[in-house]
N, C-alpha and C. Protein backbone atom coordinates (compact mmCIF):
# COMPACT_ATOMS: atom_id res chain seq x y z
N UNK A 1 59.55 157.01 -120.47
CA UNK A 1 58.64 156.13 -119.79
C UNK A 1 59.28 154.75 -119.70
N UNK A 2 59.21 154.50 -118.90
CA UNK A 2 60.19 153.16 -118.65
C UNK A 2 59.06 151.47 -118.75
N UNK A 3 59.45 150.54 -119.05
CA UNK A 3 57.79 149.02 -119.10
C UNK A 3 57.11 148.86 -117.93
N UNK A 4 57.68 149.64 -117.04
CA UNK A 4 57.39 149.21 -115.68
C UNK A 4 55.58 150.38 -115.28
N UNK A 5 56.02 152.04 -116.38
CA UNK A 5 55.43 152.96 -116.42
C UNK A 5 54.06 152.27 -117.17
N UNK A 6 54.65 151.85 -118.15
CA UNK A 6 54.07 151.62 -119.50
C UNK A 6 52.67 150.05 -118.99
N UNK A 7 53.51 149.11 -118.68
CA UNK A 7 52.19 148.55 -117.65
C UNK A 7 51.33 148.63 -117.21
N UNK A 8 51.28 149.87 -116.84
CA UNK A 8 50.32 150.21 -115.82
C UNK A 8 49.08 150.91 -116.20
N UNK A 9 48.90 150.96 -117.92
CA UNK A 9 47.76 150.68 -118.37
C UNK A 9 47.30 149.18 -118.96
N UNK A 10 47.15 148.47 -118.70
CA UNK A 10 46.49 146.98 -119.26
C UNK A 10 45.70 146.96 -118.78
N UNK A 11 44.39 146.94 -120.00
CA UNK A 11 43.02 146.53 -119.85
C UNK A 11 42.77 145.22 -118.75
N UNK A 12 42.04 145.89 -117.46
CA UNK A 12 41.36 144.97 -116.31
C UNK A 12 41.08 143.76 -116.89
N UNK A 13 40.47 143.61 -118.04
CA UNK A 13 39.13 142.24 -118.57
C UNK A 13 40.32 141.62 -119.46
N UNK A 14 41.69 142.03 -120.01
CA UNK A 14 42.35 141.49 -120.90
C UNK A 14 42.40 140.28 -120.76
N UNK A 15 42.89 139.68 -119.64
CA UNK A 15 43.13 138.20 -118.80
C UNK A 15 44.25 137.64 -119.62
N UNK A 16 44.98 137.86 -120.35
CA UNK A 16 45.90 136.92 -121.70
C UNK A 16 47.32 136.72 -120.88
N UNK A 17 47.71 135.65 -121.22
CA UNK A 17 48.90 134.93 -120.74
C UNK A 17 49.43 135.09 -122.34
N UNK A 18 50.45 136.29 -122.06
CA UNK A 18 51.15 136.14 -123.50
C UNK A 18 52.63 136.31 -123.81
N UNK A 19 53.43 136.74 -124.28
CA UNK A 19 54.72 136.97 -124.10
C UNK A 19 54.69 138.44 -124.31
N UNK A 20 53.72 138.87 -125.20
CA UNK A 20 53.97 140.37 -125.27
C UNK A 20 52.41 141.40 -124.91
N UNK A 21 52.38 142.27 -124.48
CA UNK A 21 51.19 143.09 -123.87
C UNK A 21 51.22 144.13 -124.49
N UNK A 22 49.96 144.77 -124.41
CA UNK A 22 49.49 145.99 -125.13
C UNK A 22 49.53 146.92 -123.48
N UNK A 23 50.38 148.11 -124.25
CA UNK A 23 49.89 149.22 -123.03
C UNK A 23 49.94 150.50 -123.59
N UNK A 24 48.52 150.85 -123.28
CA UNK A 24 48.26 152.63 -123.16
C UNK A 24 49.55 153.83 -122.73
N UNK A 25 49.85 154.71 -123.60
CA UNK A 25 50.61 155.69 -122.99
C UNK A 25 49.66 157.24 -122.58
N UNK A 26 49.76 157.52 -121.56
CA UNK A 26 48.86 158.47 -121.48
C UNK A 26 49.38 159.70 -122.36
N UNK A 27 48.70 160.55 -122.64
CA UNK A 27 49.11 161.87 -123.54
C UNK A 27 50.68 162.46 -122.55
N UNK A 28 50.07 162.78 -121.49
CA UNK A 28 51.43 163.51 -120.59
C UNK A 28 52.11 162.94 -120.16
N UNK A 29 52.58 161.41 -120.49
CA UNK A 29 53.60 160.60 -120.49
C UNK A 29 54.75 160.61 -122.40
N UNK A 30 53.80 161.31 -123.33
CA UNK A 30 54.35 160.85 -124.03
C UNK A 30 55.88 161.21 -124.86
N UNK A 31 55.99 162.63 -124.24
CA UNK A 31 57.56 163.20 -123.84
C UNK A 31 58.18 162.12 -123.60
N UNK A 32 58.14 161.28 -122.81
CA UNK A 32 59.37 160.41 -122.06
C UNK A 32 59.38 159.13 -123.15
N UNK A 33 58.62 158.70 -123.95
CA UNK A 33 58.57 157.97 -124.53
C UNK A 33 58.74 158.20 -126.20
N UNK A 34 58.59 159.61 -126.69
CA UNK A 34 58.53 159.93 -128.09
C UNK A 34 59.54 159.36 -129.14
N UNK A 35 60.83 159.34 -128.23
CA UNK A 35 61.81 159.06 -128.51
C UNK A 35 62.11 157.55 -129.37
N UNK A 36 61.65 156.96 -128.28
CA UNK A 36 61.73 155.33 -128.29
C UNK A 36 60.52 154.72 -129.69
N UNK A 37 59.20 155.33 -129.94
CA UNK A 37 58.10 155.36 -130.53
C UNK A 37 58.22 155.76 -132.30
N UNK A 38 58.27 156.86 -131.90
CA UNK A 38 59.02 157.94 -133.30
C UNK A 38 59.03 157.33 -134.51
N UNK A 39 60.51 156.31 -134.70
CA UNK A 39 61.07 155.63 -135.50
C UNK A 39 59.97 154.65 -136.45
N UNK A 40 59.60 153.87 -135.38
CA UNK A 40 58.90 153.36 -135.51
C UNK A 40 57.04 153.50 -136.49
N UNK A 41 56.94 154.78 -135.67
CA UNK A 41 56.08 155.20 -136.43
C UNK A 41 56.04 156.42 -137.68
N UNK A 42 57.35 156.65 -138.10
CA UNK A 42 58.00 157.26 -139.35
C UNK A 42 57.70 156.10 -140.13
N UNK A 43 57.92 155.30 -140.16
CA UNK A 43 57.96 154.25 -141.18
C UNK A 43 56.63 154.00 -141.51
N UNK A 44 55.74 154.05 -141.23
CA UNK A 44 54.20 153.96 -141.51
C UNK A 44 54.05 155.46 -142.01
N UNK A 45 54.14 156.50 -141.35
CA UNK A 45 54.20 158.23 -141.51
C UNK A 45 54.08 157.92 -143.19
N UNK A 46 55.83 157.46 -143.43
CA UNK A 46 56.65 157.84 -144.80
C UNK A 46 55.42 156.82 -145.75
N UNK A 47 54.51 156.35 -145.71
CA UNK A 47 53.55 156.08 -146.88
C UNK A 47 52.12 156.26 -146.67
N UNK A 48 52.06 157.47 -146.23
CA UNK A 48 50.71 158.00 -145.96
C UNK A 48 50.85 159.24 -146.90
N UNK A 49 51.53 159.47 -147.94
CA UNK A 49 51.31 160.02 -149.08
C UNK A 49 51.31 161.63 -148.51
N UNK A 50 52.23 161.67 -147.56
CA UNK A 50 52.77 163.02 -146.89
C UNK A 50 50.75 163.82 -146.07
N UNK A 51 49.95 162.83 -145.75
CA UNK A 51 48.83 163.51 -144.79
C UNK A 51 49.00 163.76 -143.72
N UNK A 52 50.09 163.35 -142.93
CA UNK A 52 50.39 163.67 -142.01
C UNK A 52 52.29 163.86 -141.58
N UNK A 53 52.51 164.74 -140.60
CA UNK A 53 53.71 164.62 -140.66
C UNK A 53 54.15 163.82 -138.41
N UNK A 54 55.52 163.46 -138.20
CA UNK A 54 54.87 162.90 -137.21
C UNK A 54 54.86 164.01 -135.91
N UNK A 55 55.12 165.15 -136.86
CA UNK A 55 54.89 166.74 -135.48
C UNK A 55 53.13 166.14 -135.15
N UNK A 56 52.40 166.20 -136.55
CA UNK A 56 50.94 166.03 -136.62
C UNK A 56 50.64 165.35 -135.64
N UNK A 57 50.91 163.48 -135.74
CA UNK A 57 50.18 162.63 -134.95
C UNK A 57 50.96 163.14 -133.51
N UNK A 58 52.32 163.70 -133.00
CA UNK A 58 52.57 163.78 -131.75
C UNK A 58 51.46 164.57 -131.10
N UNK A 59 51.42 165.63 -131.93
CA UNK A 59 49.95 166.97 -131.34
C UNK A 59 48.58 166.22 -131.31
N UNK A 60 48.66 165.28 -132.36
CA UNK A 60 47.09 164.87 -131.78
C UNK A 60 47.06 164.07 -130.70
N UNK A 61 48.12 163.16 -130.22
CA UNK A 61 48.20 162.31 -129.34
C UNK A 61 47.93 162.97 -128.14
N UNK A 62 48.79 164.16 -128.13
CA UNK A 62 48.88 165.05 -127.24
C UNK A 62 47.52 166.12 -126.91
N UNK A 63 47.02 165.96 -127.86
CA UNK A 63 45.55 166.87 -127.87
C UNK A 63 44.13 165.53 -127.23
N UNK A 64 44.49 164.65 -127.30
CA UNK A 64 43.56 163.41 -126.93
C UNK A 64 42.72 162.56 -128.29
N UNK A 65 43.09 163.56 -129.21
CA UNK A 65 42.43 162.82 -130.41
C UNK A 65 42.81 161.43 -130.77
N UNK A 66 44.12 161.59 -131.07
CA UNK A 66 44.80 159.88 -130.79
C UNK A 66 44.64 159.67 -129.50
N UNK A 67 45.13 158.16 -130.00
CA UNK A 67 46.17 157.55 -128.69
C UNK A 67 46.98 156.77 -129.09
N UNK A 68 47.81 157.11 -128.04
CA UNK A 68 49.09 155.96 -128.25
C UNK A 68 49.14 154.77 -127.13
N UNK A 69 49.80 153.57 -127.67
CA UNK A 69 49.74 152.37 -127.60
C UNK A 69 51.33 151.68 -128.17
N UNK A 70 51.87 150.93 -127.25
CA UNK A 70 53.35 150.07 -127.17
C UNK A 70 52.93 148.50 -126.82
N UNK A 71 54.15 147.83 -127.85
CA UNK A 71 53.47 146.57 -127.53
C UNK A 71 54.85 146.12 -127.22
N UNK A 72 54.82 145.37 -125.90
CA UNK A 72 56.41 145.31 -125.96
C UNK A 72 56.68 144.01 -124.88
N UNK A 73 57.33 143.23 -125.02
CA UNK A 73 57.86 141.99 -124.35
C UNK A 73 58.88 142.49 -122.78
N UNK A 74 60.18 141.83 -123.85
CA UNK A 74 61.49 142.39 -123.02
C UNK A 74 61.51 143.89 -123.15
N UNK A 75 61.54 144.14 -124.60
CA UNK A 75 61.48 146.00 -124.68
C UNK A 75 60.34 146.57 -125.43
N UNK A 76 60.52 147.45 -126.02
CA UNK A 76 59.05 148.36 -126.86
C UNK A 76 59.32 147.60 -128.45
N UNK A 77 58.72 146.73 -128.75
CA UNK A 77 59.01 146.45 -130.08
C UNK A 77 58.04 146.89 -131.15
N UNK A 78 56.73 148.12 -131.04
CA UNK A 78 55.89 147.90 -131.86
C UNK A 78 55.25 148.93 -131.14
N UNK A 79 54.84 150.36 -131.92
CA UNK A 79 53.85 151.53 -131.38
C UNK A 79 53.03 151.00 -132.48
N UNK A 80 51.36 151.99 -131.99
CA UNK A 80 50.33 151.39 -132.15
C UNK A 80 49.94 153.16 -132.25
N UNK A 81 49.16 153.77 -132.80
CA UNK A 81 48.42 154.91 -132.73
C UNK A 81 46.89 154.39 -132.96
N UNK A 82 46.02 154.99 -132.33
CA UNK A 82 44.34 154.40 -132.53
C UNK A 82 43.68 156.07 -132.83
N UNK A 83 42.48 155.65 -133.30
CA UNK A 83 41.52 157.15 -133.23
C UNK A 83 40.08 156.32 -132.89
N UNK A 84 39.74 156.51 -131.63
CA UNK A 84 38.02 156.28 -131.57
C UNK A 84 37.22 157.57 -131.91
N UNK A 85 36.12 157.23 -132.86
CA UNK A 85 35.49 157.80 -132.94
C UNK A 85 33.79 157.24 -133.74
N UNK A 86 32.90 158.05 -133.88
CA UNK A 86 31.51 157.14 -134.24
C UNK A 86 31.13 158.40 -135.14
N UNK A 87 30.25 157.21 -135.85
CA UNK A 87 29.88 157.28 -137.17
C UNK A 87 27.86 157.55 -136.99
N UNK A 88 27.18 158.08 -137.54
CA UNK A 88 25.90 157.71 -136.95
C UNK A 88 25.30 156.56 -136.44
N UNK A 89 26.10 155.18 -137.26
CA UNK A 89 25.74 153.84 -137.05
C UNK A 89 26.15 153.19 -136.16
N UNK A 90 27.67 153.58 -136.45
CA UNK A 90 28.99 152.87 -135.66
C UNK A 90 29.53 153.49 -134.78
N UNK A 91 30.52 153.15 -133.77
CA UNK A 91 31.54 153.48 -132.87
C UNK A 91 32.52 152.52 -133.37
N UNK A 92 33.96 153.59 -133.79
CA UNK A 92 34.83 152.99 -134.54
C UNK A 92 36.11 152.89 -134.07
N UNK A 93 37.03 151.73 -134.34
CA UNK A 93 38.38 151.88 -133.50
C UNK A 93 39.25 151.66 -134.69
N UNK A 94 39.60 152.70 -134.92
CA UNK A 94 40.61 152.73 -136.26
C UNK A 94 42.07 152.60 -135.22
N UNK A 95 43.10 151.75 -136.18
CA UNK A 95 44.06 151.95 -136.00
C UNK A 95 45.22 152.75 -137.41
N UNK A 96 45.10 153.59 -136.97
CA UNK A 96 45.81 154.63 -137.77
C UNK A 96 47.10 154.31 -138.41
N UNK A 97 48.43 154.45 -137.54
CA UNK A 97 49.60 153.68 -137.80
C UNK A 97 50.21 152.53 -136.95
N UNK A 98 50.86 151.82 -137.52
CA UNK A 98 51.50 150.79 -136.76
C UNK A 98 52.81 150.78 -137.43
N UNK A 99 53.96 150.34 -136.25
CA UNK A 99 54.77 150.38 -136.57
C UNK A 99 55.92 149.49 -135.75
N UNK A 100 56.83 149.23 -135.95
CA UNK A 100 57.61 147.99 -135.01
C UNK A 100 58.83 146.87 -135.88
N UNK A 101 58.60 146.15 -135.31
CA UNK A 101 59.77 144.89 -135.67
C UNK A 101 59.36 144.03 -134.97
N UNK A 102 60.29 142.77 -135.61
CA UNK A 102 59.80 141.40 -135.10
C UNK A 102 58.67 141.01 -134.95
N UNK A 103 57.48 141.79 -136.28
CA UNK A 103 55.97 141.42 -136.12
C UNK A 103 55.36 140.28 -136.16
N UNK A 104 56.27 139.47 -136.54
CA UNK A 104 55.95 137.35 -136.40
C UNK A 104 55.64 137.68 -134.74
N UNK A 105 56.16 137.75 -133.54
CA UNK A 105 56.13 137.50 -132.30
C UNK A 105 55.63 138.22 -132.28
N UNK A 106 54.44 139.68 -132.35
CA UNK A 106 53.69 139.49 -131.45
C UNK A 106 52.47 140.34 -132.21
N UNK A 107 52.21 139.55 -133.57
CA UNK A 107 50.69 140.16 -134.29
C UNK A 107 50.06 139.45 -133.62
N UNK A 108 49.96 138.86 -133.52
CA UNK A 108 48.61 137.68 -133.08
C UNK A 108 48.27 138.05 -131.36
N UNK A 109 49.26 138.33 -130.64
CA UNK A 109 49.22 139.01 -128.99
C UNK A 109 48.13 140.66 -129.55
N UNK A 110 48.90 141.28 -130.49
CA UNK A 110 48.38 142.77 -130.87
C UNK A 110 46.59 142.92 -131.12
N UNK A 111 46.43 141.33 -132.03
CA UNK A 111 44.86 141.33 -132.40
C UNK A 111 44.23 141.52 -131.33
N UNK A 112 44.65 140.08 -130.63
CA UNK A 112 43.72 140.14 -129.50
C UNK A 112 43.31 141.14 -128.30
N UNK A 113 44.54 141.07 -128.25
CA UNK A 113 44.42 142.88 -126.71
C UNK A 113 43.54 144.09 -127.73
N UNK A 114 43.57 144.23 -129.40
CA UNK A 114 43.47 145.55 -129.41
C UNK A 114 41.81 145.05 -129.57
N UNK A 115 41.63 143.79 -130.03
CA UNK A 115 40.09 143.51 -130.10
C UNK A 115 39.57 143.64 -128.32
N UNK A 116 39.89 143.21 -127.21
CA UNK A 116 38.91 143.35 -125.98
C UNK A 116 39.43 144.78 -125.80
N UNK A 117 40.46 145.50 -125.92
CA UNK A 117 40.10 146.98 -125.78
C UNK A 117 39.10 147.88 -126.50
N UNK A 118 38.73 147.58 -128.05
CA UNK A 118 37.87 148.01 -128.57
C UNK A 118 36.73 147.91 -127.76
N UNK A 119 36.43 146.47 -127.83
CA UNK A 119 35.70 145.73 -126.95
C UNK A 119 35.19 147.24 -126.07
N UNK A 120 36.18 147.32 -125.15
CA UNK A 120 36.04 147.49 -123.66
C UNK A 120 35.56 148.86 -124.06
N UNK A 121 35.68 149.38 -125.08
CA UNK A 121 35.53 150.97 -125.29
C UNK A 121 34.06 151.19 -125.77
N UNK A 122 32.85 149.83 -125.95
CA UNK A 122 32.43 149.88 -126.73
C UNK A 122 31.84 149.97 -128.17
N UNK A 123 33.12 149.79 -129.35
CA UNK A 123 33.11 149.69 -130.27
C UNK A 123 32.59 148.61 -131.06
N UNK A 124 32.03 149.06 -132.27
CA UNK A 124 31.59 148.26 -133.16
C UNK A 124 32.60 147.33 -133.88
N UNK A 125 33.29 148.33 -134.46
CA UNK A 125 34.35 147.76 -135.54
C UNK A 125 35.78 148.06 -134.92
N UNK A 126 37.14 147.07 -135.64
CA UNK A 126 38.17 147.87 -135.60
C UNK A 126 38.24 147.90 -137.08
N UNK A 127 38.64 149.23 -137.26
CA UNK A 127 38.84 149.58 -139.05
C UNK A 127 40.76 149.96 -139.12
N UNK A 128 41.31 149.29 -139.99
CA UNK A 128 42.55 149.58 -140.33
C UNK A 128 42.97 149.74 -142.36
N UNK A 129 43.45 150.74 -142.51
CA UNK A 129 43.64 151.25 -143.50
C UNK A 129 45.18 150.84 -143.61
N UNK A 130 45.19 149.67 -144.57
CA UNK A 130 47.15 149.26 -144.31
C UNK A 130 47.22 149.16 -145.72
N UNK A 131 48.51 148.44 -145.75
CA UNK A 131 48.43 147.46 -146.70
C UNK A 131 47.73 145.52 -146.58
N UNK A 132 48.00 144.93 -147.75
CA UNK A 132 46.80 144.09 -147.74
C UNK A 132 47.75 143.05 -146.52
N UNK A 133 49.16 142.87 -146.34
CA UNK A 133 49.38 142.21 -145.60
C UNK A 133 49.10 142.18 -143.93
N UNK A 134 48.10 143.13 -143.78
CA UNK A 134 47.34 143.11 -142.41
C UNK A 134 45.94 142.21 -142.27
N UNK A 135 45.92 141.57 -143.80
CA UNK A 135 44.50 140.98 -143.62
C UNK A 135 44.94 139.28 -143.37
N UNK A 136 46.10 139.06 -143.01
CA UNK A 136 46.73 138.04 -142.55
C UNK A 136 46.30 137.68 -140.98
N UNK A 137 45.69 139.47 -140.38
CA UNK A 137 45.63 139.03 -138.83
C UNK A 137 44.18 138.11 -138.85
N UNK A 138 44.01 137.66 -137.82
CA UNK A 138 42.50 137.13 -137.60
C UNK A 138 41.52 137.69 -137.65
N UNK A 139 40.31 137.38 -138.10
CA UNK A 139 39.16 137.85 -138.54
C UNK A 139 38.92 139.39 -138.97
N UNK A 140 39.91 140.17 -139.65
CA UNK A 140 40.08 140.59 -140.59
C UNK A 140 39.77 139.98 -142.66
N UNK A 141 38.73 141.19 -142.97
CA UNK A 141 38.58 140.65 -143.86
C UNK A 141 38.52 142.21 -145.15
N UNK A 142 38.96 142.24 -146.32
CA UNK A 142 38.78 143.61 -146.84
C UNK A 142 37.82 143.54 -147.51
N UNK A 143 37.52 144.75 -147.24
CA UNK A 143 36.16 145.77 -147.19
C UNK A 143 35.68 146.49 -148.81
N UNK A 144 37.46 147.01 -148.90
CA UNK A 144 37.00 148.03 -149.97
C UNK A 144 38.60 148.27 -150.33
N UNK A 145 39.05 149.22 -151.29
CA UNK A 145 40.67 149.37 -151.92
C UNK A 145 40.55 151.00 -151.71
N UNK A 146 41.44 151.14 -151.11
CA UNK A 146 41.70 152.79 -150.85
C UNK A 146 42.74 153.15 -152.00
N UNK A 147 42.11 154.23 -153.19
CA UNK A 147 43.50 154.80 -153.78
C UNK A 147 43.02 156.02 -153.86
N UNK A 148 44.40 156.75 -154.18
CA UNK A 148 44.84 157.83 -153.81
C UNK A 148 45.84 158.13 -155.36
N UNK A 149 45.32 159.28 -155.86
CA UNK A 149 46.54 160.01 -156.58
C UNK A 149 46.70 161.47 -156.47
N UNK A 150 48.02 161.77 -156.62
CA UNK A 150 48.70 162.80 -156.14
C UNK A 150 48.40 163.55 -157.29
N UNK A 151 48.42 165.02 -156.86
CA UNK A 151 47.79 165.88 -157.78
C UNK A 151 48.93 166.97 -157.66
């Protein structure tokens, strides 16, 4: 998938003058792009305490359960995986993994686009399960401590 492909999802209502943009990859685009993505999102994969492997998230991407998401300037510097889904209360926009470089330039572009896409999807919340250095983004605040031991 080439930026030119990759463009050509940006949220209508986004309006942002930024250096770097959020864009949707559709499921049957994501062959052309797996490649470039992958890496990126191994590195998030490798501390999810082996729940998923990234055959897993490619099939769900590919099944519609995910989605995938590139945040990228000059090139792709930063995949994004999301899961919408609702709760009896809520409609939820989890972001699952993230993954990238050079995240000084463009967390603060990432908040905002992924908040009016939630937005745009109807969602209540965005919920992210990281580590604590994600509560650095804006109006992010923690909730609760996720642990986990291996059995």
């Amino acid at each position: 998938m080439t930026l030119e492909a990759a463009q050509g999802y940006i949220t209508e209502n986004q309006g942002l003058m930024s250096n770097y943009d959020l864009a949707y990859v559709n499921p049957e685009d994501i062959d052309s792009i797996w490649v470039v993505v992958e890496d990126y999102l191994q590195k998030a994969i490798d501390r999810n305490d082996g729940e998923e492997l990234a055959a897993d998230v490619y099939n769900r991407i590919v099944s519609g359960r995910y989605q995938l998401w590139v945040m990228y300037g000059q090139d792709i510097e930063a995949a994004i995986v999301t899961e919408v889904y609702e709760t009896p209360q809520k409609r939820i926009f989890e972001i699952i993994l993230l993954g990238g470089e050079h995240m000084k330039n463009w967390i603060n572009d990432l908040e905002s686009q992924m908040t009016l896409e939630a937005k745009s999807q109807k969602c209540d919340l965005i919920k992210i399960a990281g580590r604590r250095g994600w509560l650095k983004m804006n109006g992010f605040k923690e909730k609760q401590t996720i642990m986990v031991k291996p059995l």
